[in-house]
PDB file of N, CA and C in Angstrom:
ATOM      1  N   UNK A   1       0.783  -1.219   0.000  1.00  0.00           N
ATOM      2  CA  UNK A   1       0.000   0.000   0.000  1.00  0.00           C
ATOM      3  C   UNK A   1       0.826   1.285   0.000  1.00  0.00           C
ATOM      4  N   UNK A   2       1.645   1.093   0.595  1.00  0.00           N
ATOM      5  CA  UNK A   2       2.437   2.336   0.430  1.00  0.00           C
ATOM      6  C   UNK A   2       3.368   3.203  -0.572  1.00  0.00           C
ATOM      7  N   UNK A   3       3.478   2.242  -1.878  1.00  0.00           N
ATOM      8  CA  UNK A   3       3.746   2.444  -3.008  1.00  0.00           C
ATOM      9  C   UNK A   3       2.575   2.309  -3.976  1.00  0.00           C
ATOM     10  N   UNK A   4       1.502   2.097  -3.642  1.00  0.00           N
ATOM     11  CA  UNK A   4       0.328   1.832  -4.439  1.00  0.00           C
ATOM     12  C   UNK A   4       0.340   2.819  -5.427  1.00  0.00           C
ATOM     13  N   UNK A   5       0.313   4.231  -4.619  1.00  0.00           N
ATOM     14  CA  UNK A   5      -0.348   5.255  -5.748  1.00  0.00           C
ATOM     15  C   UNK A   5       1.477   6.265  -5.922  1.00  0.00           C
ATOM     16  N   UNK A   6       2.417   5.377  -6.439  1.00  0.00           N
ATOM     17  CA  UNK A   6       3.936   6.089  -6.641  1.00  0.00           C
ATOM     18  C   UNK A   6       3.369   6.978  -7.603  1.00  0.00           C
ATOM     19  N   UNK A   7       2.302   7.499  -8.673  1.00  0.00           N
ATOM     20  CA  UNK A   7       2.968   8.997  -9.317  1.00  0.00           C
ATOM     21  C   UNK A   7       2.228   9.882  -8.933  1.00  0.00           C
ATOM     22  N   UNK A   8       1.943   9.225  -7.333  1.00  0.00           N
ATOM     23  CA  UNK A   8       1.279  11.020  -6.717  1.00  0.00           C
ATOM     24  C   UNK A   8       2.116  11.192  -5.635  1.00  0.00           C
ATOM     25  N   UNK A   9       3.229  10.216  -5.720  1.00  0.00           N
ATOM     26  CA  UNK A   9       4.442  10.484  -4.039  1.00  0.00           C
ATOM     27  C   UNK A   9       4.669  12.337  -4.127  1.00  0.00           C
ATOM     28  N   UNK A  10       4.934  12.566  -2.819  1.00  0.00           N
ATOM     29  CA  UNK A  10       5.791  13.478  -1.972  1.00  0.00           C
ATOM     30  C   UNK A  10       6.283  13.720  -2.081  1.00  0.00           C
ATOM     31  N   UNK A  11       7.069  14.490  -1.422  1.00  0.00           N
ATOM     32  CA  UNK A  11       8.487  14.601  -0.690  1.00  0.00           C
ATOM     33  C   UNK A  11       7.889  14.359   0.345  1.00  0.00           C
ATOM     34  N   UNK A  12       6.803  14.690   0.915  1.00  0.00           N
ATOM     35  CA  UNK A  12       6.448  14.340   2.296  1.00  0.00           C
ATOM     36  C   UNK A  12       6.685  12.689   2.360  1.00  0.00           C
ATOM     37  N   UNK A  13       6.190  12.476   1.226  1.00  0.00           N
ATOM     38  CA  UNK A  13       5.434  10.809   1.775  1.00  0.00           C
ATOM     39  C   UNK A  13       7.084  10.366   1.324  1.00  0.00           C
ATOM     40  N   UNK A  14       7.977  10.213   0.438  1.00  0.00           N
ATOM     41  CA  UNK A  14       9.520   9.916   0.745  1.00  0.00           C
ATOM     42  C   UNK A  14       9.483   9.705   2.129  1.00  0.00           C
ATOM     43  N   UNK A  15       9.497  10.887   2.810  1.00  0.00           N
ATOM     44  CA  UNK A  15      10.162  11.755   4.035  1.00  0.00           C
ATOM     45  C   UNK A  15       9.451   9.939   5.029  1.00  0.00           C
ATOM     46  N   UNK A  16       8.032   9.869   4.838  1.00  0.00           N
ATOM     47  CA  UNK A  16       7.351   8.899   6.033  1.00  0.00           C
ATOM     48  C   UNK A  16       7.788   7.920   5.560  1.00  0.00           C
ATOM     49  N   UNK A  17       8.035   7.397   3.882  1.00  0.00           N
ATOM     50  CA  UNK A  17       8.851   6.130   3.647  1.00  0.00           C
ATOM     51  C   UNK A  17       9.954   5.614   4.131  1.00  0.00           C
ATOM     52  N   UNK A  18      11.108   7.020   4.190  1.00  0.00           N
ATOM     53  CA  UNK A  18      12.497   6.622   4.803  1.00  0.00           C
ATOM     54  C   UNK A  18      12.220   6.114   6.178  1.00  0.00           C
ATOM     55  N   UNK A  19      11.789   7.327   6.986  1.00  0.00           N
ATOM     56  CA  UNK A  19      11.375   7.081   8.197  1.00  0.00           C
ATOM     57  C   UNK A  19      10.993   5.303   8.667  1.00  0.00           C
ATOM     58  N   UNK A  20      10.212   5.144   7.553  1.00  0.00           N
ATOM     59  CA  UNK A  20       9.549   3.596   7.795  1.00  0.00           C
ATOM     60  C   UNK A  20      10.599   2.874   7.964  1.00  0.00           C
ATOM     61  N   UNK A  21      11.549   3.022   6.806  1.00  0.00           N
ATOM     62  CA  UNK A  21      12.295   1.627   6.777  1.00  0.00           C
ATOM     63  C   UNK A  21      13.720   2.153   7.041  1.00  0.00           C
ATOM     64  N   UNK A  22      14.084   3.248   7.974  1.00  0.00           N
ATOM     65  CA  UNK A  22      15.469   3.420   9.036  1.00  0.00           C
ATOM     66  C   UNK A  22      14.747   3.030   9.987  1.00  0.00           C
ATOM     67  N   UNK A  23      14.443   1.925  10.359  1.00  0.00           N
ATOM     68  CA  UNK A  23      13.960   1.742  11.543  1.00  0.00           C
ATOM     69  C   UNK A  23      14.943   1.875  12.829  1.00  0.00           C
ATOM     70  N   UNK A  24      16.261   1.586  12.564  1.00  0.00           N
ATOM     71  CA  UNK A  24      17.382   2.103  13.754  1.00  0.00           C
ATOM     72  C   UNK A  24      17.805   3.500  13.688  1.00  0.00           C
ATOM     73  N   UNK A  25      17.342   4.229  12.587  1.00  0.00           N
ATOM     74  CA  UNK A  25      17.303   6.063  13.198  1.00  0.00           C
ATOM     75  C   UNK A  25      18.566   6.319  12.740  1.00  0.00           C
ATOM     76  N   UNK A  26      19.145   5.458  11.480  1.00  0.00           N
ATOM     77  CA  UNK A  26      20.862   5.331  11.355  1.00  0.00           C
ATOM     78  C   UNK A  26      21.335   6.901  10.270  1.00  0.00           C
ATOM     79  N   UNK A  27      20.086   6.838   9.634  1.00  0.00           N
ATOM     80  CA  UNK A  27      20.072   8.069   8.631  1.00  0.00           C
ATOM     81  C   UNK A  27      20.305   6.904   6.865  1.00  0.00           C
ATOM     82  N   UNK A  28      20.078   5.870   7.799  1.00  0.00           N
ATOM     83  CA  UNK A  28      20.203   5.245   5.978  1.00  0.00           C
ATOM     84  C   UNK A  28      19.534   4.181   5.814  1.00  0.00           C
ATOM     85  N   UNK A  29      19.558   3.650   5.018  1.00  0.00           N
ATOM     86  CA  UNK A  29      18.598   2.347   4.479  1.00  0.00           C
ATOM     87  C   UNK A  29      19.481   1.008   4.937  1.00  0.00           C
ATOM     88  N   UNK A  30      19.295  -0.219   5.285  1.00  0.00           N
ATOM     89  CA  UNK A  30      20.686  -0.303   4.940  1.00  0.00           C
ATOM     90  C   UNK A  30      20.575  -2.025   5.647  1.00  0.00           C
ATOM     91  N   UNK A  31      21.392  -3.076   5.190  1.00  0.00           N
ATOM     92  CA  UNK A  31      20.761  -4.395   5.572  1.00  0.00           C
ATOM     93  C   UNK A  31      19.764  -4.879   5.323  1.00  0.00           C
ATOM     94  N   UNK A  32      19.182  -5.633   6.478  1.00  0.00           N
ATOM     95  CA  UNK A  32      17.290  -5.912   6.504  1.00  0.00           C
ATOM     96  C   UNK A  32      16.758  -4.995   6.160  1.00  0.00           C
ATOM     97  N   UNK A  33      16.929  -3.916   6.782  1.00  0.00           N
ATOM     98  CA  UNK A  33      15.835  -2.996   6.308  1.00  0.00           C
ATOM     99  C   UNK A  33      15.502  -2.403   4.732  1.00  0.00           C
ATOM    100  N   UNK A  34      16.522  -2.675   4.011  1.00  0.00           N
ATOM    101  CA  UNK A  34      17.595  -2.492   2.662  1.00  0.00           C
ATOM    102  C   UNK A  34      16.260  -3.876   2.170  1.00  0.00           C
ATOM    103  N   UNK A  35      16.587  -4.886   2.852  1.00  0.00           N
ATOM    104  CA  UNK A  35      15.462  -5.877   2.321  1.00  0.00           C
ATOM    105  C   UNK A  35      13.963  -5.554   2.395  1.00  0.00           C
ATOM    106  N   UNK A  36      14.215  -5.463   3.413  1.00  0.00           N
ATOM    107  CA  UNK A  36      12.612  -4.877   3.454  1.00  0.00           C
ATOM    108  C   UNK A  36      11.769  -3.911   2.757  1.00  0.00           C
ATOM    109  N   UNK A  37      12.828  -2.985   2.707  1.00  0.00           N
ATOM    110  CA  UNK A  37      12.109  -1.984   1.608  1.00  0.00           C
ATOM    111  C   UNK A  37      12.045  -2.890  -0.136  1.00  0.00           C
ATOM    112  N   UNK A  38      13.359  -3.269  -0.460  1.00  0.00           N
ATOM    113  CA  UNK A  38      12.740  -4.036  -1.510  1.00  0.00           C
ATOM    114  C   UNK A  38      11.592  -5.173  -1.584  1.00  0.00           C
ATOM    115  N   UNK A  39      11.644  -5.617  -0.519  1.00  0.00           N
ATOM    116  CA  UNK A  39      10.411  -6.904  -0.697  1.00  0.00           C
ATOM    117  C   UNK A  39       8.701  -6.281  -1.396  1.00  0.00           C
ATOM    118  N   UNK A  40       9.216  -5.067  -0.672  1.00  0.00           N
ATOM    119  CA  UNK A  40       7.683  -4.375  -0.804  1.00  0.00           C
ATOM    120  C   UNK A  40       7.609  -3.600  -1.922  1.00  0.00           C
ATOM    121  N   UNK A  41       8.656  -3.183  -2.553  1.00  0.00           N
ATOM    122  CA  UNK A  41       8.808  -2.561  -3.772  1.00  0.00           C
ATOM    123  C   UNK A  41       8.409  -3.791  -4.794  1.00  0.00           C
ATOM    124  N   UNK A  42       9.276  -4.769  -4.883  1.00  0.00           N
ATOM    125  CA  UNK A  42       9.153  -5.906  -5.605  1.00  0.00           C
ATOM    126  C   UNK A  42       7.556  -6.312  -5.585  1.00  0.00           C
ATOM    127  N   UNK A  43       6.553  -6.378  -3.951  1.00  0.00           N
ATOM    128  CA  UNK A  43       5.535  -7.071  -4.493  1.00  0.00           C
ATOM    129  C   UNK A  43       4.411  -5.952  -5.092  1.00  0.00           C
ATOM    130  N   UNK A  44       5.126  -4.674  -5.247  1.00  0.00           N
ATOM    131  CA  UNK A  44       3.921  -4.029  -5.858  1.00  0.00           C
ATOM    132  C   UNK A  44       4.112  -3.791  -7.346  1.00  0.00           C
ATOM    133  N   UNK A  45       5.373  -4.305  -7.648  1.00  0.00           N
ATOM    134  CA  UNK A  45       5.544  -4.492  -9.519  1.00  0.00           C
ATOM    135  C   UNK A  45       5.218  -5.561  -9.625  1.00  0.00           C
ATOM    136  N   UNK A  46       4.934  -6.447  -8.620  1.00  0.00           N
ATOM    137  CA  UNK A  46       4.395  -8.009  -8.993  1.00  0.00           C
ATOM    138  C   UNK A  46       5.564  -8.601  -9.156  1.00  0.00           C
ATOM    139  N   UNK A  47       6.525  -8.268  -8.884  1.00  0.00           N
ATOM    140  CA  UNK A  47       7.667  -9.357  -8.864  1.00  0.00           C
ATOM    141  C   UNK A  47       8.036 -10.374  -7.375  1.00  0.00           C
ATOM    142  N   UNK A  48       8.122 -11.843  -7.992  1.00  0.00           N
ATOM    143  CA  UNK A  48       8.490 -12.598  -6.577  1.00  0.00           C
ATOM    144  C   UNK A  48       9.968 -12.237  -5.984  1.00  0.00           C
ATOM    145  N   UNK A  49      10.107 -12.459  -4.741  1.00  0.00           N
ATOM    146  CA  UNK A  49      11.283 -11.989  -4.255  1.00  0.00           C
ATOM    147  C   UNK A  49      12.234 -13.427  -4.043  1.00  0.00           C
ATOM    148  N   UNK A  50      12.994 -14.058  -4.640  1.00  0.00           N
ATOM    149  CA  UNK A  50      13.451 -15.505  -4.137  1.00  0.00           C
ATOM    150  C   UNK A  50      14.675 -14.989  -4.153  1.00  0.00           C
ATOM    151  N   UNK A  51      15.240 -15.170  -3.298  1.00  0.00           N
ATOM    152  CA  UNK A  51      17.037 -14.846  -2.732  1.00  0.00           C
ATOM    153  C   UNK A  51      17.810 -14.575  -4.333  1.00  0.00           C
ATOM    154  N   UNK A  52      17.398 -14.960  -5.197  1.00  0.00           N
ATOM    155  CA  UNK A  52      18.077 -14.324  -6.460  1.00  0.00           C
ATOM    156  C   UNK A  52      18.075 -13.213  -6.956  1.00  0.00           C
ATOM    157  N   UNK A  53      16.259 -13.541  -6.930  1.00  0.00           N
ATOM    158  CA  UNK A  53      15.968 -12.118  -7.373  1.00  0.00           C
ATOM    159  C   UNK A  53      15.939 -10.632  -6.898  1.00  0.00           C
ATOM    160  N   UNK A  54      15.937 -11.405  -5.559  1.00  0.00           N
ATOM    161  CA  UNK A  54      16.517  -9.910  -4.707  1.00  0.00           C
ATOM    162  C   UNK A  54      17.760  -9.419  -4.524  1.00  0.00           C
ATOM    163  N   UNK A  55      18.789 -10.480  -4.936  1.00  0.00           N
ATOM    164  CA  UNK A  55      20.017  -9.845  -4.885  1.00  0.00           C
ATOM    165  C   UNK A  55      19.920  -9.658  -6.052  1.00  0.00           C
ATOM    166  N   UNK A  56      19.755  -9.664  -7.396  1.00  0.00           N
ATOM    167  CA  UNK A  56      20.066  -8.768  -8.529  1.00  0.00           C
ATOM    168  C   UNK A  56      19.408  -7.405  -8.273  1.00  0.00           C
ATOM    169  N   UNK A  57      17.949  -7.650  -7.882  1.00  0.00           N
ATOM    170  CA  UNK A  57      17.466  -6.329  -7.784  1.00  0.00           C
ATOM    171  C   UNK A  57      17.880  -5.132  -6.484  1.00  0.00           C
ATOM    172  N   UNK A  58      18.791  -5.814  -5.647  1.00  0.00           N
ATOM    173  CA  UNK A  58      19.435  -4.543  -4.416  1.00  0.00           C
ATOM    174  C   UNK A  58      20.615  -4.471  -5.632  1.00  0.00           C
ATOM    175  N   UNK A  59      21.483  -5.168  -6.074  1.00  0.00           N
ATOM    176  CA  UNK A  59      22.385  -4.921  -7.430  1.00  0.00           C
ATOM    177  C   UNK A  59      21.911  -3.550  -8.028  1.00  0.00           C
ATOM    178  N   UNK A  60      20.881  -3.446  -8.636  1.00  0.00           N
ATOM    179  CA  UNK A  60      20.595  -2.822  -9.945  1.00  0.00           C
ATOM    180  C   UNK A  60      19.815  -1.245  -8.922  1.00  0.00           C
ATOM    181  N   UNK A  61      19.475  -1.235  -7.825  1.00  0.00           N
ATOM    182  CA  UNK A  61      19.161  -0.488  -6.843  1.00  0.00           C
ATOM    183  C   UNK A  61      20.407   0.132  -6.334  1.00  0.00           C
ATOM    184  N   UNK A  62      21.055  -0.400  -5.554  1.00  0.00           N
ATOM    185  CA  UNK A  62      22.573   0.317  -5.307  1.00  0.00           C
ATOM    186  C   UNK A  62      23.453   0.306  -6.618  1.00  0.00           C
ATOM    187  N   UNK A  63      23.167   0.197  -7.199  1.00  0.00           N
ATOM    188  CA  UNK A  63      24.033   0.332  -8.468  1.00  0.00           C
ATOM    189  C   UNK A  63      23.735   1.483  -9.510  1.00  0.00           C
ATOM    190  N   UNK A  64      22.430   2.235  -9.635  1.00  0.00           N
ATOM    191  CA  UNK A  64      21.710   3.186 -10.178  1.00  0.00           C
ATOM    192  C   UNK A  64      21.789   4.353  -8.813  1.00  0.00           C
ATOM    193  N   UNK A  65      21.183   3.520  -7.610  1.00  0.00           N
ATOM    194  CA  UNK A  65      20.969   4.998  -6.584  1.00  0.00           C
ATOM    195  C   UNK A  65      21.932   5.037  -5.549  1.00  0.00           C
ATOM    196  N   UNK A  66      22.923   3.957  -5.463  1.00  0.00           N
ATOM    197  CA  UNK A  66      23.397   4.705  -4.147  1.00  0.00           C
ATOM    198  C   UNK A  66      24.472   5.483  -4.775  1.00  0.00           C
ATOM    199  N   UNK A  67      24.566   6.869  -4.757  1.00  0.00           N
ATOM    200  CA  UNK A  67      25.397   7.604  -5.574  1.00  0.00           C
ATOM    201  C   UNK A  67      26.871   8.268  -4.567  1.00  0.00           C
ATOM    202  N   UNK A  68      26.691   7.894  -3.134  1.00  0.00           N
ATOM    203  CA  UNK A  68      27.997   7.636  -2.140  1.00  0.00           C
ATOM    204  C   UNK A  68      28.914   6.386  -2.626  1.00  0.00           C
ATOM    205  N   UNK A  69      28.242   5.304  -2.735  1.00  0.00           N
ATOM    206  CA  UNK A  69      28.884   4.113  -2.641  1.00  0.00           C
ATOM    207  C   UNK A  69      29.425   2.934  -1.849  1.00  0.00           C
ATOM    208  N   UNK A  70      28.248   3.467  -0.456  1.00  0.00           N
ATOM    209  CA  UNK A  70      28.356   3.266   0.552  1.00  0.00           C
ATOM    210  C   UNK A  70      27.389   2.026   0.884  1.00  0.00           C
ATOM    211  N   UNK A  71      27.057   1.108   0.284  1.00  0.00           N
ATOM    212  CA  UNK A  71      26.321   0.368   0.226  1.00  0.00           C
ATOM    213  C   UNK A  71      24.533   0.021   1.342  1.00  0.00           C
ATOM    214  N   UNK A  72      24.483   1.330   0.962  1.00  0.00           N
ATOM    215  CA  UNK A  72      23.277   2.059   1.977  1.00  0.00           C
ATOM    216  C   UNK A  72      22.933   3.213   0.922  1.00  0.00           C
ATOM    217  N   UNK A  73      20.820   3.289   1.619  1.00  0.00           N
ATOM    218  CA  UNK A  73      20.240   4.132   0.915  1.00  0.00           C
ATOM    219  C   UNK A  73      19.984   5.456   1.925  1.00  0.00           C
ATOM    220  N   UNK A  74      20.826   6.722   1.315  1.00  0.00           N
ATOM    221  CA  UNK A  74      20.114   7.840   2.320  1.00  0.00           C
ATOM    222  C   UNK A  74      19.084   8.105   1.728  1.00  0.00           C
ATOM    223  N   UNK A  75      18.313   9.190   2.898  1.00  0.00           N
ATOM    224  CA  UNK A  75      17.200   9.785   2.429  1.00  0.00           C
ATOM    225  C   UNK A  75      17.254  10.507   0.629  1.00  0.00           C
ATOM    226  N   UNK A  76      18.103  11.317   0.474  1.00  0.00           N
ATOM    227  CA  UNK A  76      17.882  11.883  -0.735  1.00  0.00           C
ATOM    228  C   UNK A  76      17.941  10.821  -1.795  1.00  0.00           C
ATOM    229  N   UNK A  77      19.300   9.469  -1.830  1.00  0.00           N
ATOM    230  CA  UNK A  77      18.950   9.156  -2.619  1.00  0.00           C
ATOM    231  C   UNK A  77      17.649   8.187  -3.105  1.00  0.00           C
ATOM    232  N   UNK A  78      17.332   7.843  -1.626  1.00  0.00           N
ATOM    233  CA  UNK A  78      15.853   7.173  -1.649  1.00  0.00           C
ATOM    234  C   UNK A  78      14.576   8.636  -2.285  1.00  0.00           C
ATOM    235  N   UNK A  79      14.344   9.603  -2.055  1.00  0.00           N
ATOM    236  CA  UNK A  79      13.787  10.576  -2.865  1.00  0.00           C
ATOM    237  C   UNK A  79      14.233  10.530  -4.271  1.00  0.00           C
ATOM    238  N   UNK A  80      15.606  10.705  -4.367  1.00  0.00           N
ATOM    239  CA  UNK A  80      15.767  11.001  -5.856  1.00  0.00           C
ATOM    240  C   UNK A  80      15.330   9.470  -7.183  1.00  0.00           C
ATOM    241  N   UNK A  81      15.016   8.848  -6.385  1.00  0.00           N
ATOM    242  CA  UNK A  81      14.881   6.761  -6.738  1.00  0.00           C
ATOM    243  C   UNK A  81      13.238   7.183  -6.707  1.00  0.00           C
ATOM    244  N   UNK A  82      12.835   7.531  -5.692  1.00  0.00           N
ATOM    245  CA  UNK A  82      11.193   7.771  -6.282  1.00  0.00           C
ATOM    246  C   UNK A  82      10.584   8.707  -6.465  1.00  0.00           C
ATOM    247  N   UNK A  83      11.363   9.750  -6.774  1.00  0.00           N
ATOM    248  CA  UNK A  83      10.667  10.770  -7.843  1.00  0.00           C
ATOM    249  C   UNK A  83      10.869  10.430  -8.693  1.00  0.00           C
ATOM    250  N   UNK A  84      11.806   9.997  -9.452  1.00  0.00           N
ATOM    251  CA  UNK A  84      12.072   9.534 -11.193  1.00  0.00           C
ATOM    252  C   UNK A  84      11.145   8.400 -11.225  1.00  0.00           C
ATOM    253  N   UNK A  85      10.590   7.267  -9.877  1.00  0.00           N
ATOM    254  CA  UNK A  85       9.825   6.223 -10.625  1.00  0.00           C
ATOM    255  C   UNK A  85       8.574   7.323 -10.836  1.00  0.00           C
ATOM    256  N   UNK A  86       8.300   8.092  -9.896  1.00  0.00           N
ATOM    257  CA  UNK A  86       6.977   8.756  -9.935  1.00  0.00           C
ATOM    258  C   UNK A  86       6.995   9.444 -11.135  1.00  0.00           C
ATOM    259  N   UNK A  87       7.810  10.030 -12.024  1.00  0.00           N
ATOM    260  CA  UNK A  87       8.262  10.669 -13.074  1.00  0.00           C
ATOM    261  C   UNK A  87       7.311   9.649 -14.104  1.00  0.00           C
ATOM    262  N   UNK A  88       8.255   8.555 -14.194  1.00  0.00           N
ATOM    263  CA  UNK A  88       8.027   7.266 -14.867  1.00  0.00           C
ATOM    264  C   UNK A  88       6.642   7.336 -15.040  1.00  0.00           C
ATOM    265  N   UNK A  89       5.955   6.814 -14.050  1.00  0.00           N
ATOM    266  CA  UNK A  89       4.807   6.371 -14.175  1.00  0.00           C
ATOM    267  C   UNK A  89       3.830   7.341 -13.998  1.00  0.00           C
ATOM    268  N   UNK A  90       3.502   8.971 -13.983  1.00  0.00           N
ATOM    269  CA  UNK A  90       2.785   9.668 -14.891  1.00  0.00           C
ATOM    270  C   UNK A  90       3.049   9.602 -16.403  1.00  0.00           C
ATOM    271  N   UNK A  91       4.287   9.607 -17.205  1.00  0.00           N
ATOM    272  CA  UNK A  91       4.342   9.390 -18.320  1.00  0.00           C
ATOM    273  C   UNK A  91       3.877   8.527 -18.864  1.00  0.00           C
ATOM    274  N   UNK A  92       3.549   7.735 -18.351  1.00  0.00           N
ATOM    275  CA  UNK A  92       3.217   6.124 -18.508  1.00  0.00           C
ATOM    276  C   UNK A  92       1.260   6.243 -18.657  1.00  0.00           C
ATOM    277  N   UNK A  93       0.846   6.984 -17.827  1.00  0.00           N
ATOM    278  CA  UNK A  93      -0.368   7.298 -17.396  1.00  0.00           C
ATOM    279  C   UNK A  93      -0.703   8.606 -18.871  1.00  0.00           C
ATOM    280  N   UNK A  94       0.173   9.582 -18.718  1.00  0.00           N
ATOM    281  CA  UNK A  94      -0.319  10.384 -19.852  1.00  0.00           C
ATOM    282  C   UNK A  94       0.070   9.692 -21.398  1.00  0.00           C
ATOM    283  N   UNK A  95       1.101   8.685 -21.628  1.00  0.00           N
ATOM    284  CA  UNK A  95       0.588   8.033 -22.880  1.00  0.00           C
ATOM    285  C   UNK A  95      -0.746   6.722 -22.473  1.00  0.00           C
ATOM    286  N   UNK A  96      -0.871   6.387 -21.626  1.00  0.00           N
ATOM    287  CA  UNK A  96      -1.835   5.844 -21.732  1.00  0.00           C
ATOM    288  C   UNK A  96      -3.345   6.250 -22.567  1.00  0.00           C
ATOM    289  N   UNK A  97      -3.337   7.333 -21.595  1.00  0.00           N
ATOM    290  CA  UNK A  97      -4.788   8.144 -21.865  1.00  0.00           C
ATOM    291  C   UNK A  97      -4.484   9.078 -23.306  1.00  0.00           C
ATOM    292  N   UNK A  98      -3.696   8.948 -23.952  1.00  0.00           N
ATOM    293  CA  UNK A  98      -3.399   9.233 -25.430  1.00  0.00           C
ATOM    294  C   UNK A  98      -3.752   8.340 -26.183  1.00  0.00           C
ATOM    295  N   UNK A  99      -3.078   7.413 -25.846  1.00  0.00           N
ATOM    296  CA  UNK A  99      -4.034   5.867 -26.388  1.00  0.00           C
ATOM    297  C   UNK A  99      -4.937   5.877 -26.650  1.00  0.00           C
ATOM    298  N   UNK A 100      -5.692   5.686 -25.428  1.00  0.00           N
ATOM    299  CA  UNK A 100      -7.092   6.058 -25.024  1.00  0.00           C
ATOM    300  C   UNK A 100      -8.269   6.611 -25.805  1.00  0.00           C
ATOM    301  N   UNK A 101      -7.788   8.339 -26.208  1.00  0.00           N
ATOM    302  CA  UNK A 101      -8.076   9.147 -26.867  1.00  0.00           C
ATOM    303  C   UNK A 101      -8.224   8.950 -28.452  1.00  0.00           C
ATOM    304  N   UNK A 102      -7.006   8.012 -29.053  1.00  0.00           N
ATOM    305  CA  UNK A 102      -6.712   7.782 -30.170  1.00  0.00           C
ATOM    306  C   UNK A 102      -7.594   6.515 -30.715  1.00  0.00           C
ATOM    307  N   UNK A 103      -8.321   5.835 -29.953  1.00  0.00           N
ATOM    308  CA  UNK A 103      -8.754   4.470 -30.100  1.00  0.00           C
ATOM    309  C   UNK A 103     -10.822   4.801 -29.737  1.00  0.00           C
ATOM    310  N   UNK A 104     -10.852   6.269 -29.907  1.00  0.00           N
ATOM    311  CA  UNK A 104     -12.073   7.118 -29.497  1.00  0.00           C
ATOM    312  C   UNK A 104     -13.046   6.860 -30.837  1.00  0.00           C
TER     313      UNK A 104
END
C-alpha cells in the first residue's frame, strides 16, 4: 500500500517512507531494512522476491541509486529513486490516456 499510488508520491510521503524503513534512526537504508524496503517494492511491480531475485534487484538499486557508494540508501537518494519512478509512471499514465483518446 504504500507504493500503491507512486505517481502522486511526496516529498512528504519519501520523508514517512524513509522514516519507515530506518527503523534504527541510522540516517540510511541499509541491511534488513535495505530488504525490506525491496520486498515491498518488488511485491507491488508483482515481482516474486526468491534470494536471487533480490540480490540482482538490491544490485541494480545500489548500483543506479546509491550515488555515495556506501552500500546504503540515504534519504535523498531514496527521494531522488522515487521521484524519477513517480516521473516514470505519470508518463506512462499520460501516454496511456493518449491511447485512449486515439482508439475514441
Amino acid at each position: 500500500p504504500i507504493f500503491k499510488n507512486v505517481n502522486k508520491l511526496t516529498h512528504y510521503d519519501v520523508r514517512r517512507i524513509f522514516k519507515k524503513y530506518d527503523t534504527d534512526n541510522s540516517g540510511t537504508i541499509e541491511e534488513v531494512e535495505f530488504e525490506a524496503l525491496m520486498k515491498d517494492i518488488l511485491d507491488v511491480i508483482g515481482e516474486g522476491y526468491s534470494e536471487d531475485a533480490m540480490s540482482r534487484f538490491k544490485h541494480i538499486v545500489l548500483n543506479e541509486w546509491d550515488l555515495d557508494k556506501d552500500g546504503k540508501i540515504g534519504e535523498e537518494e531514496l527521494c531522488m529513486m522515487l521521484m524519477e519512478h513517480r516521473r516514470l509512471a505519470q508518463q506512462s499514465e499520460v501516454e496511456k490516456r493518449a491511447l485512449d483518446e486515439e482508439n475514441f
